[in-house]
C-alpha atoms as a PDB file:
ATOM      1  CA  UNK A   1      -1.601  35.282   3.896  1.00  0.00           C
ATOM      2  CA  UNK A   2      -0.698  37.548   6.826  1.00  0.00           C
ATOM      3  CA  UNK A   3      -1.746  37.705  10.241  1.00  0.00           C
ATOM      4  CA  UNK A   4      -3.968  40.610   9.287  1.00  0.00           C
ATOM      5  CA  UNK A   5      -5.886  38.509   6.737  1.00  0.00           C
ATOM      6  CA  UNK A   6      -7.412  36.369   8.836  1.00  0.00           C
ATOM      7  CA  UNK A   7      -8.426  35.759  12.533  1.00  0.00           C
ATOM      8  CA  UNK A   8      -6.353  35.673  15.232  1.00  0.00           C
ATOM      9  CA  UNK A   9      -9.121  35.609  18.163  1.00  0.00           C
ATOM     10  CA  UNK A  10     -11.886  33.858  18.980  1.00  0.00           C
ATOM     11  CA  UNK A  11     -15.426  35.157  18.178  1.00  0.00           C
ATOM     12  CA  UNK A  12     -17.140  37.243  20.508  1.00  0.00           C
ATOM     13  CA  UNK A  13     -19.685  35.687  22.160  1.00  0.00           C
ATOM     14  CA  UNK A  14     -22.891  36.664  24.911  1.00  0.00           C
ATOM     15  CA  UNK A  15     -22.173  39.626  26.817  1.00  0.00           C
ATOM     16  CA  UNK A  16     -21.846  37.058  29.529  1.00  0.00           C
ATOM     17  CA  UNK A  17     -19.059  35.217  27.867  1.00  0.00           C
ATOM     18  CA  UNK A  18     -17.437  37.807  27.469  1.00  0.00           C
ATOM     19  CA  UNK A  19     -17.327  39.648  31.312  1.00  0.00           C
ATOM     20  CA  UNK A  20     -17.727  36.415  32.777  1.00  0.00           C
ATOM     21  CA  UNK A  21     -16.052  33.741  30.673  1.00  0.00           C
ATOM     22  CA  UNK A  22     -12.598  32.816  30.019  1.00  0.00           C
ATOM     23  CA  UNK A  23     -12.216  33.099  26.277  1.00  0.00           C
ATOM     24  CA  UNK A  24      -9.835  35.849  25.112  1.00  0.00           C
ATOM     25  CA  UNK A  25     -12.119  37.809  22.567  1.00  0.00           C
ATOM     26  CA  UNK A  26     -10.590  41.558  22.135  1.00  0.00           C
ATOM     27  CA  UNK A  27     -13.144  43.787  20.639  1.00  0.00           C
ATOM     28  CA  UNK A  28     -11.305  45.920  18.088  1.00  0.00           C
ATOM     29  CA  UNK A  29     -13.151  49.699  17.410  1.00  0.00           C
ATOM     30  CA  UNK A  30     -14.373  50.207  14.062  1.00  0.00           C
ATOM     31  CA  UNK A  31     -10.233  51.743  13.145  1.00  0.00           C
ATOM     32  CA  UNK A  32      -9.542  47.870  14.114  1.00  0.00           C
ATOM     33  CA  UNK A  33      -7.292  48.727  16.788  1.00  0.00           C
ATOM     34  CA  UNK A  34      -7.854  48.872  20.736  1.00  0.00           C
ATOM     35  CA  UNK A  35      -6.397  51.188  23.702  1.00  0.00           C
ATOM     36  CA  UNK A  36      -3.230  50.188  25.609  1.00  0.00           C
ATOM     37  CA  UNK A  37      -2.462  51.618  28.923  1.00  0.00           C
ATOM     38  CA  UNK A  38       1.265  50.359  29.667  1.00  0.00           C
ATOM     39  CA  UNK A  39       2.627  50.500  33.326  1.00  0.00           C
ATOM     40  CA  UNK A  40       6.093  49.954  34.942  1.00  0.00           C
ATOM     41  CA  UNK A  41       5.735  46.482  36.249  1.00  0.00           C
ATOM     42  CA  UNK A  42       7.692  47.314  39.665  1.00  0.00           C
ATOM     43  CA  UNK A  43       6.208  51.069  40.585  1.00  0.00           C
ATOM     44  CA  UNK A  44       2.591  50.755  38.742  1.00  0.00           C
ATOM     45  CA  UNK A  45       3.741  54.363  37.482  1.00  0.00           C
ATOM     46  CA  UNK A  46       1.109  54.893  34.082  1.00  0.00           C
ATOM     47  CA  UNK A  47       4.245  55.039  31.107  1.00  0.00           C
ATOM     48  CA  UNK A  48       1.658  55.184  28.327  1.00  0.00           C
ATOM     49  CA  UNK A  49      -1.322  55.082  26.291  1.00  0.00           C
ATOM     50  CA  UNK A  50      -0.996  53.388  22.626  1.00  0.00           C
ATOM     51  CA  UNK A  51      -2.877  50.876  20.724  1.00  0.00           C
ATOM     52  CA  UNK A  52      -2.726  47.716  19.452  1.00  0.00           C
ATOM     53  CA  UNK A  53      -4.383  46.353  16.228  1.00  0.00           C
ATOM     54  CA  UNK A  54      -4.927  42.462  16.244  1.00  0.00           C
ATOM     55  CA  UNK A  55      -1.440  41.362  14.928  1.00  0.00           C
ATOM     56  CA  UNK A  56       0.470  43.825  17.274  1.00  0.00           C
ATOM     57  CA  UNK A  57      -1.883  42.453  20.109  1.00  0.00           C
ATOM     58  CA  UNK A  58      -1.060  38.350  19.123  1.00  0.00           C
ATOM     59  CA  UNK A  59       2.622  39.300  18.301  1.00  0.00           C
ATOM     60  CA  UNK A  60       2.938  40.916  21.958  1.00  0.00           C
ATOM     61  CA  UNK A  61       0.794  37.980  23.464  1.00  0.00           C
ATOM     62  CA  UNK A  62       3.789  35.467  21.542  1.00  0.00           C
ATOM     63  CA  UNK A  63       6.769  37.394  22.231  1.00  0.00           C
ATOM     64  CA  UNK A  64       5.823  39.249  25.731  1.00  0.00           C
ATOM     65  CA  UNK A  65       7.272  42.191  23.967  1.00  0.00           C
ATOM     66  CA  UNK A  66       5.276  45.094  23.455  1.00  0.00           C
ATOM     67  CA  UNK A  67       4.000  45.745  19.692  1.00  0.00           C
ATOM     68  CA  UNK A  68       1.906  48.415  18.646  1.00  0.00           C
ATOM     69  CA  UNK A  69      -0.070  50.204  15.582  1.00  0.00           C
ATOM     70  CA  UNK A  70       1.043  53.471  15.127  1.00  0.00           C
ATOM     71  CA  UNK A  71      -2.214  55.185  13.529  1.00  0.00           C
ATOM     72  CA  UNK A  72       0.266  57.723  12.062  1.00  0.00           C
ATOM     73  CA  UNK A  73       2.493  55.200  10.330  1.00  0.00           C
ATOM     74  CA  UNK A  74      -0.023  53.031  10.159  1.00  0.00           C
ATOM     75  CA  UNK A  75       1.998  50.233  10.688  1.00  0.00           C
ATOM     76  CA  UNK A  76       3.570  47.407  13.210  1.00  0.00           C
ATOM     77  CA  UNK A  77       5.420  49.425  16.005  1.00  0.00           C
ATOM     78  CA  UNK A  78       7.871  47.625  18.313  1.00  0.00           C
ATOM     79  CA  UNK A  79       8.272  49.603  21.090  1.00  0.00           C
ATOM     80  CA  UNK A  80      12.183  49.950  21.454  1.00  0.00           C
ATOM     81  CA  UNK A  81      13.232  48.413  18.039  1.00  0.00           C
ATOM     82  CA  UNK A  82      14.902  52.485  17.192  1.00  0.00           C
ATOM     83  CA  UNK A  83      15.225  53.535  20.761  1.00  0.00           C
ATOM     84  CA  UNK A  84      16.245  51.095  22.577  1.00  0.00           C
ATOM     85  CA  UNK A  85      13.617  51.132  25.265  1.00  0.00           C
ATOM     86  CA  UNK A  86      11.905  48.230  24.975  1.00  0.00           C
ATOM     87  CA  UNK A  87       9.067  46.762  27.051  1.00  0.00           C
ATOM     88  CA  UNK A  88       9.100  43.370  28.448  1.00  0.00           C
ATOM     89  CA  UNK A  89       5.597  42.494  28.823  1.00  0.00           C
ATOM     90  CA  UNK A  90       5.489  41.057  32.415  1.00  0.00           C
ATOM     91  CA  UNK A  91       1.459  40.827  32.701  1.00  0.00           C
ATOM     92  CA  UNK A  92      -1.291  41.182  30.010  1.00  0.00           C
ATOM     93  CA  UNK A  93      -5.006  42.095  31.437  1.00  0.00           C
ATOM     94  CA  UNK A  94      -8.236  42.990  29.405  1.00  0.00           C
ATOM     95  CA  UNK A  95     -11.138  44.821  30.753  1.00  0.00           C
ATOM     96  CA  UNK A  96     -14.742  43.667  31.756  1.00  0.00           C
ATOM     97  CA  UNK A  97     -15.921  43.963  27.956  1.00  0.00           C
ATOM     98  CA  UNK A  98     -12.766  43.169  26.622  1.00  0.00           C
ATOM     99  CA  UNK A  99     -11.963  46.317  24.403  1.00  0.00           C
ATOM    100  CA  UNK A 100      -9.031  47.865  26.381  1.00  0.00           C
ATOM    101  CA  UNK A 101      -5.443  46.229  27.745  1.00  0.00           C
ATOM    102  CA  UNK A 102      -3.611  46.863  30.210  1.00  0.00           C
ATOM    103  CA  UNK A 103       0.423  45.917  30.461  1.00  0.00           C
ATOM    104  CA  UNK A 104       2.771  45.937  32.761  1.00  0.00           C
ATOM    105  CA  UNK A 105       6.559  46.106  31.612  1.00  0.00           C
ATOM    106  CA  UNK A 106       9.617  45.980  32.193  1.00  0.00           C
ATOM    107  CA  UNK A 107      11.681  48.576  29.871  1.00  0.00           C
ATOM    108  CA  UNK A 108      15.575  48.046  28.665  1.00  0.00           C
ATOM    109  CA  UNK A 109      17.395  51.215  27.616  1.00  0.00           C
ATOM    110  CA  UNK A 110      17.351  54.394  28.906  1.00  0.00           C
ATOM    111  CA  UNK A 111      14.059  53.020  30.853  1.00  0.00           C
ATOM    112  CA  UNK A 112      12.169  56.309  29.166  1.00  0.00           C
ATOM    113  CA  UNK A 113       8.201  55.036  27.711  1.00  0.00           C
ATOM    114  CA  UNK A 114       7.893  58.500  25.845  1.00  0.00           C
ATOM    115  CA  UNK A 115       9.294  59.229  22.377  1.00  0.00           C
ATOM    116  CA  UNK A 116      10.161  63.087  23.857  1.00  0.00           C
ATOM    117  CA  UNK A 117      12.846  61.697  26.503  1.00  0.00           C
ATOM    118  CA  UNK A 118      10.957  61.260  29.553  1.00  0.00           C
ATOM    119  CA  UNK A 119      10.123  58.417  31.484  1.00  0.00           C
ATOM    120  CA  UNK A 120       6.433  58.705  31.157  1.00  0.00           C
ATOM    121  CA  UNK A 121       4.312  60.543  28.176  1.00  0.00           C
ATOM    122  CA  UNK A 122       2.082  61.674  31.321  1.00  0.00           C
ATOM    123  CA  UNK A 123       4.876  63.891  32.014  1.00  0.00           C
ATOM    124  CA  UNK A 124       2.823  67.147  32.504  1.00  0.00           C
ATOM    125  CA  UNK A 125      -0.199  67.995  34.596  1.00  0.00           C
ATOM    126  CA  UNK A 126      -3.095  70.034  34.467  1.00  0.00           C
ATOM    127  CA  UNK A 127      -2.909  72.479  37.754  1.00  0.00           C
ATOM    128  CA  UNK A 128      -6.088  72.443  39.710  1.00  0.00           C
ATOM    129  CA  UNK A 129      -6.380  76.053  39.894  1.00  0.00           C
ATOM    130  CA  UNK A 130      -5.490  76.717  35.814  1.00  0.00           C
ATOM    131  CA  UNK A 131      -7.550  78.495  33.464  1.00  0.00           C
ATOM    132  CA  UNK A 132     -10.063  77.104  30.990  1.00  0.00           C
ATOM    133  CA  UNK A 133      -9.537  76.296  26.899  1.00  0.00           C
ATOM    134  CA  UNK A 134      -6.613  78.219  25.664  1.00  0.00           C
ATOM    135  CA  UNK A 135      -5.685  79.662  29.286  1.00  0.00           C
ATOM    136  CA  UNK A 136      -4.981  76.471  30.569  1.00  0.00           C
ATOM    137  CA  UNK A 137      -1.027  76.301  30.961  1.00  0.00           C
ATOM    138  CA  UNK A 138       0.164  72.860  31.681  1.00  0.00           C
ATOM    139  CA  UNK A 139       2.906  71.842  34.526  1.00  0.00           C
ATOM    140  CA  UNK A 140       5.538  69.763  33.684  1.00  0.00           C
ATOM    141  CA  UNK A 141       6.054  66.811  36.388  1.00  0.00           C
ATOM    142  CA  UNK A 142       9.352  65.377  35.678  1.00  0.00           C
ATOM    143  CA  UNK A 143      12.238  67.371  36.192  1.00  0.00           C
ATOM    144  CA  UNK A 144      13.988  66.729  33.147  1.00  0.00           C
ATOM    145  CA  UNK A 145      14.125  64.343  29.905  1.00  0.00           C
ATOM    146  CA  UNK A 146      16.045  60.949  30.086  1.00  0.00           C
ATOM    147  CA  UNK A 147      17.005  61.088  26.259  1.00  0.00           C
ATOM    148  CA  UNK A 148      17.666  63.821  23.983  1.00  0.00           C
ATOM    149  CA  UNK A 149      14.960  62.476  21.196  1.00  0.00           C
ATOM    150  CA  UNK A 150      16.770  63.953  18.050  1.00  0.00           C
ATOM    151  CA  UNK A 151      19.956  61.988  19.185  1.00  0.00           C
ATOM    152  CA  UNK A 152      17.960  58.519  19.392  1.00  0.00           C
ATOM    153  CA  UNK A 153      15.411  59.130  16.068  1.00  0.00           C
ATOM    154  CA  UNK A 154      16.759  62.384  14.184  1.00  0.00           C
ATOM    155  CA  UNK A 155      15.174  65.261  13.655  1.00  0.00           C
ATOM    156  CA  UNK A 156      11.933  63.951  13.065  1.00  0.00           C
ATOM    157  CA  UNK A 157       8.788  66.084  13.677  1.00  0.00           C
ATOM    158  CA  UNK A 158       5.270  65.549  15.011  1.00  0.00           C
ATOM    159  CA  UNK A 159       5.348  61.479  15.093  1.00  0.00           C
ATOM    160  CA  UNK A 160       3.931  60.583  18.512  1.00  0.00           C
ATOM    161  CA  UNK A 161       4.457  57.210  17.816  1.00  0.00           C
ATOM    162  CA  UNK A 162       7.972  56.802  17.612  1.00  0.00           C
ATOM    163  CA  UNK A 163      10.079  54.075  19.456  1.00  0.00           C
END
């Protein structure tokens, strides 16, 4: 039997167990998987949004490494395991309701988050005075990629979860 075949966390209980208690009881969507926002430990600088499906959420809890679902590979992700940028999980927090997580880590490698070569994947911006739909032209905020992404994975195309 696999993690994924049975239950790893407690039962969710009244809505005031669950904002006011101290049980751990992540509420998964209906995909089975919940958001991730991931922050540099030391700056508080946002690195990335992923999400974790119960056994990537107890196998980070165990190993203070981060571990993801990729919904495109559907499958275990450990962030670093091709890249080399790992995260070292320095503080796990869950929300009032318990359906999103927040980490802050500590990354190894080339200390990039994004599977393009930057530091963060909130590398561009939306200027204030852009246009609207398909006028809108993005800003890029980081002056230039840590990695060179087909030197770290290949030439592999339009997998956004990749590291």
């Amino acid at each position: 039997m696999s993690l994924s075949d049975k239950a790893i966390f407690a039962e969710r209980g009244t809505t005031d167990d669950i904002e006011t208690g101290c049980l751990f009881t992540p509420k998964f969507d209906e995909n089975g998987v919940l958001p991730v926002v991931a922050t540099d430990a030391a700056t508080g600088e946002v690195l990335m949004l992923a999400y974790m499906n119960e056994e990537a959420l107890a196998e980070t809890i165990k190993t203070r490494r981060a571990t993801y679902w990729s919904r495109s590979r559907k499958q275990i992700w450990r962030k670093g395991e091709t890249s080399g940028n790992v995260q070292h999980v320095v503080e796990i927090r869950t929300d009032c309701d318990q359906d999103a997580i927040w980490i802050r880590v500590k990354m190894d490698g080339h200390g990039a988050a994004c599977h393009v070569g930057h530091r963060s994947c909130f590398y561009r911006s939306i200027p204030e005075q852009g246009g609207t739909g398909r006028e809108t032209e993005l800003r890029v905020t980081e002056d230039a990629r840590i990695f060179d992404p087909d030197d770290v994975y290949g030439d592999v195309d339009g997998d956004s979860d990749s590291g």
